[in-house]
C-alpha atoms as a PDB file:
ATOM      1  CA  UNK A   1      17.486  37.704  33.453  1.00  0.00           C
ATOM      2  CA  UNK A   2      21.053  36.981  32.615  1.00  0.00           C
ATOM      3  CA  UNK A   3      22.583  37.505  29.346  1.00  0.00           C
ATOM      4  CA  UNK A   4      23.083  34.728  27.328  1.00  0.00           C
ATOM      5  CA  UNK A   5      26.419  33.989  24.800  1.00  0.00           C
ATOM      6  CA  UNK A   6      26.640  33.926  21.383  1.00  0.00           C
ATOM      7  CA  UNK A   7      27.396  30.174  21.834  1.00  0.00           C
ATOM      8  CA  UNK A   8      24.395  29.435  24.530  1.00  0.00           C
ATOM      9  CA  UNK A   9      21.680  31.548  21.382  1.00  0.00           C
ATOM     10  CA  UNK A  10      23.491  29.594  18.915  1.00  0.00           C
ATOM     11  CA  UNK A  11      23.244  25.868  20.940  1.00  0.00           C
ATOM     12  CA  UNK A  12      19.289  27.012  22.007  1.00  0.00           C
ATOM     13  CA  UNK A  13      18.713  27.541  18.192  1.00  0.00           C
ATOM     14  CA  UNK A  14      20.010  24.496  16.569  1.00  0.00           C
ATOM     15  CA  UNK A  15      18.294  22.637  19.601  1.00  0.00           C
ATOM     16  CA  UNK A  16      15.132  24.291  18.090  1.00  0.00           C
ATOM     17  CA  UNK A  17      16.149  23.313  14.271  1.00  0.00           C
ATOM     18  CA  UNK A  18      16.495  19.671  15.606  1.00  0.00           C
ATOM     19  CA  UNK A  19      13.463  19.291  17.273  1.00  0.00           C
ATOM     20  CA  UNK A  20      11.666  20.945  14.215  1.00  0.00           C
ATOM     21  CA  UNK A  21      13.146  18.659  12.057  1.00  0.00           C
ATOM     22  CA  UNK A  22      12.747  15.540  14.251  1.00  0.00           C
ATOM     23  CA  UNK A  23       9.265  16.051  14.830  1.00  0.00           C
ATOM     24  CA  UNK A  24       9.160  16.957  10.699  1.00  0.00           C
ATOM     25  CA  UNK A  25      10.281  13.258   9.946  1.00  0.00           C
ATOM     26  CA  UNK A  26       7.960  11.772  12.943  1.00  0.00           C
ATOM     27  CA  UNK A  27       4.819  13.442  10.822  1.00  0.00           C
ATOM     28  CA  UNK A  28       6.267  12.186   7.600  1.00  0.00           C
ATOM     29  CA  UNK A  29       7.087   8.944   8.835  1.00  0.00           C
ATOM     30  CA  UNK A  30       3.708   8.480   9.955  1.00  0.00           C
ATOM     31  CA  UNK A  31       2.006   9.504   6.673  1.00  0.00           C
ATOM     32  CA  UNK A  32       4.454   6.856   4.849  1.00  0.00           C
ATOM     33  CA  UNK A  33       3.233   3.992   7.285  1.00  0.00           C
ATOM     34  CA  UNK A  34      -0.305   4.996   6.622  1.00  0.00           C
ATOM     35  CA  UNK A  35       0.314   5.385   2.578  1.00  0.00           C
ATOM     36  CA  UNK A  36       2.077   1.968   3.002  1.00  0.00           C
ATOM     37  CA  UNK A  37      -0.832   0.310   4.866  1.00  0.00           C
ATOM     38  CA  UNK A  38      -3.244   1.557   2.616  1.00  0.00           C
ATOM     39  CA  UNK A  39      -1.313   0.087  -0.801  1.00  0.00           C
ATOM     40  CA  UNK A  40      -1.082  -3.066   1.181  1.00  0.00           C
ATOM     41  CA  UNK A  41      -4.932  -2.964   1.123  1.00  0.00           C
ATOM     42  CA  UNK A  42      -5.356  -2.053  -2.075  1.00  0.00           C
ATOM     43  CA  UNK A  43      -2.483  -5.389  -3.262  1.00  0.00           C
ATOM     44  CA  UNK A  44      -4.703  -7.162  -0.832  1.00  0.00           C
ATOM     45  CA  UNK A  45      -7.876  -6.633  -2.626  1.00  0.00           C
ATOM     46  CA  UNK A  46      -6.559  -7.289  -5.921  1.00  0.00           C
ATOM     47  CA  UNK A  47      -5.225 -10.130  -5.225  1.00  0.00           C
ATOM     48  CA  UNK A  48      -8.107 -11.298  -4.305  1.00  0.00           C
ATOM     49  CA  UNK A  49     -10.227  -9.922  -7.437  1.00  0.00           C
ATOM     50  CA  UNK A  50      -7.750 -11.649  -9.640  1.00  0.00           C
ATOM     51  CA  UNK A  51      -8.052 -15.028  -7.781  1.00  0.00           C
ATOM     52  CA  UNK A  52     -12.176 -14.825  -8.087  1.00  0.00           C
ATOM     53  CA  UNK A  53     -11.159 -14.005 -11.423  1.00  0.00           C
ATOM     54  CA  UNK A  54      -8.809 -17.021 -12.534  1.00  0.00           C
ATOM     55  CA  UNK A  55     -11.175 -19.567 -10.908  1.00  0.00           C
ATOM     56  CA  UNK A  56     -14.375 -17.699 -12.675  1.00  0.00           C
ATOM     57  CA  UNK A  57     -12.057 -18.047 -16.325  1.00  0.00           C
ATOM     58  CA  UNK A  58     -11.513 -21.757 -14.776  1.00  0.00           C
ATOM     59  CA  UNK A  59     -14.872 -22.478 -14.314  1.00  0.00           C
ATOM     60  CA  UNK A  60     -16.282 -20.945 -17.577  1.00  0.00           C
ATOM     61  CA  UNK A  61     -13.504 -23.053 -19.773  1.00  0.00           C
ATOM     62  CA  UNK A  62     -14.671 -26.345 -18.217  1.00  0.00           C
ATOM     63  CA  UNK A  63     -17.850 -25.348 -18.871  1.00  0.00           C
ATOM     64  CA  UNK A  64     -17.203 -24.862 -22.469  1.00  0.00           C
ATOM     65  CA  UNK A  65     -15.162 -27.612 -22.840  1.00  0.00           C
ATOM     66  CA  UNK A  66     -18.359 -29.850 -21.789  1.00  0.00           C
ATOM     67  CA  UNK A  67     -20.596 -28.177 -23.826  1.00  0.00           C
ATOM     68  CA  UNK A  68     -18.456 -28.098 -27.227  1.00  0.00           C
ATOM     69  CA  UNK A  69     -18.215 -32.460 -26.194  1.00  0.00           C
ATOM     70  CA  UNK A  70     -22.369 -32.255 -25.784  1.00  0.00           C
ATOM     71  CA  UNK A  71     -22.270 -30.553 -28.910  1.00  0.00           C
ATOM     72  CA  UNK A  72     -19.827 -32.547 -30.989  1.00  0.00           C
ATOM     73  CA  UNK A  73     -22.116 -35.784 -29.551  1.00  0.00           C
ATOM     74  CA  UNK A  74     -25.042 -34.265 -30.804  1.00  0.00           C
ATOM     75  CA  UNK A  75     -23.945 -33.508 -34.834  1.00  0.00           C
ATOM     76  CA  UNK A  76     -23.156 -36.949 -34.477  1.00  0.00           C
END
């Protein structure tokens, strides 16, 4: 085995630090994605709650609307 320099220990390390901290950000970049998929569901689903909801509120005003009119025709 031949000895290695101070500069050839020094390169092999950072190399090491590098791939440490590449493979560091791959792993958190992953989690973000996921994190960022699974808000996107979440939005998506209440988006869609709300919308049942305004056409529910919709609904149950026109309903009341007709039935105050029946009602006003009745006391008549």
């Amino acid at each position: 085995m031949t000895p290695r320099s101070p500069k050839q220990i020094t390169a092999n390390f950072q190399k090491h630090n590098y791939e440490s901290l590449i493979h560091q950000l791959q792993l958190e970049n992953q989690l973000l994605k996921e994190k960022i998929g699974y808000e996107n569901e979440v939005n998506m689903a209440l988006q869609t709650m709300l919308q049942d909801l305004q056409e529910d509120h919709q609904k149950l005003s026109n309903e009341n609307q007709e039935l105050k009119t029946k009602l006003a025709q009745l006391n008549q």
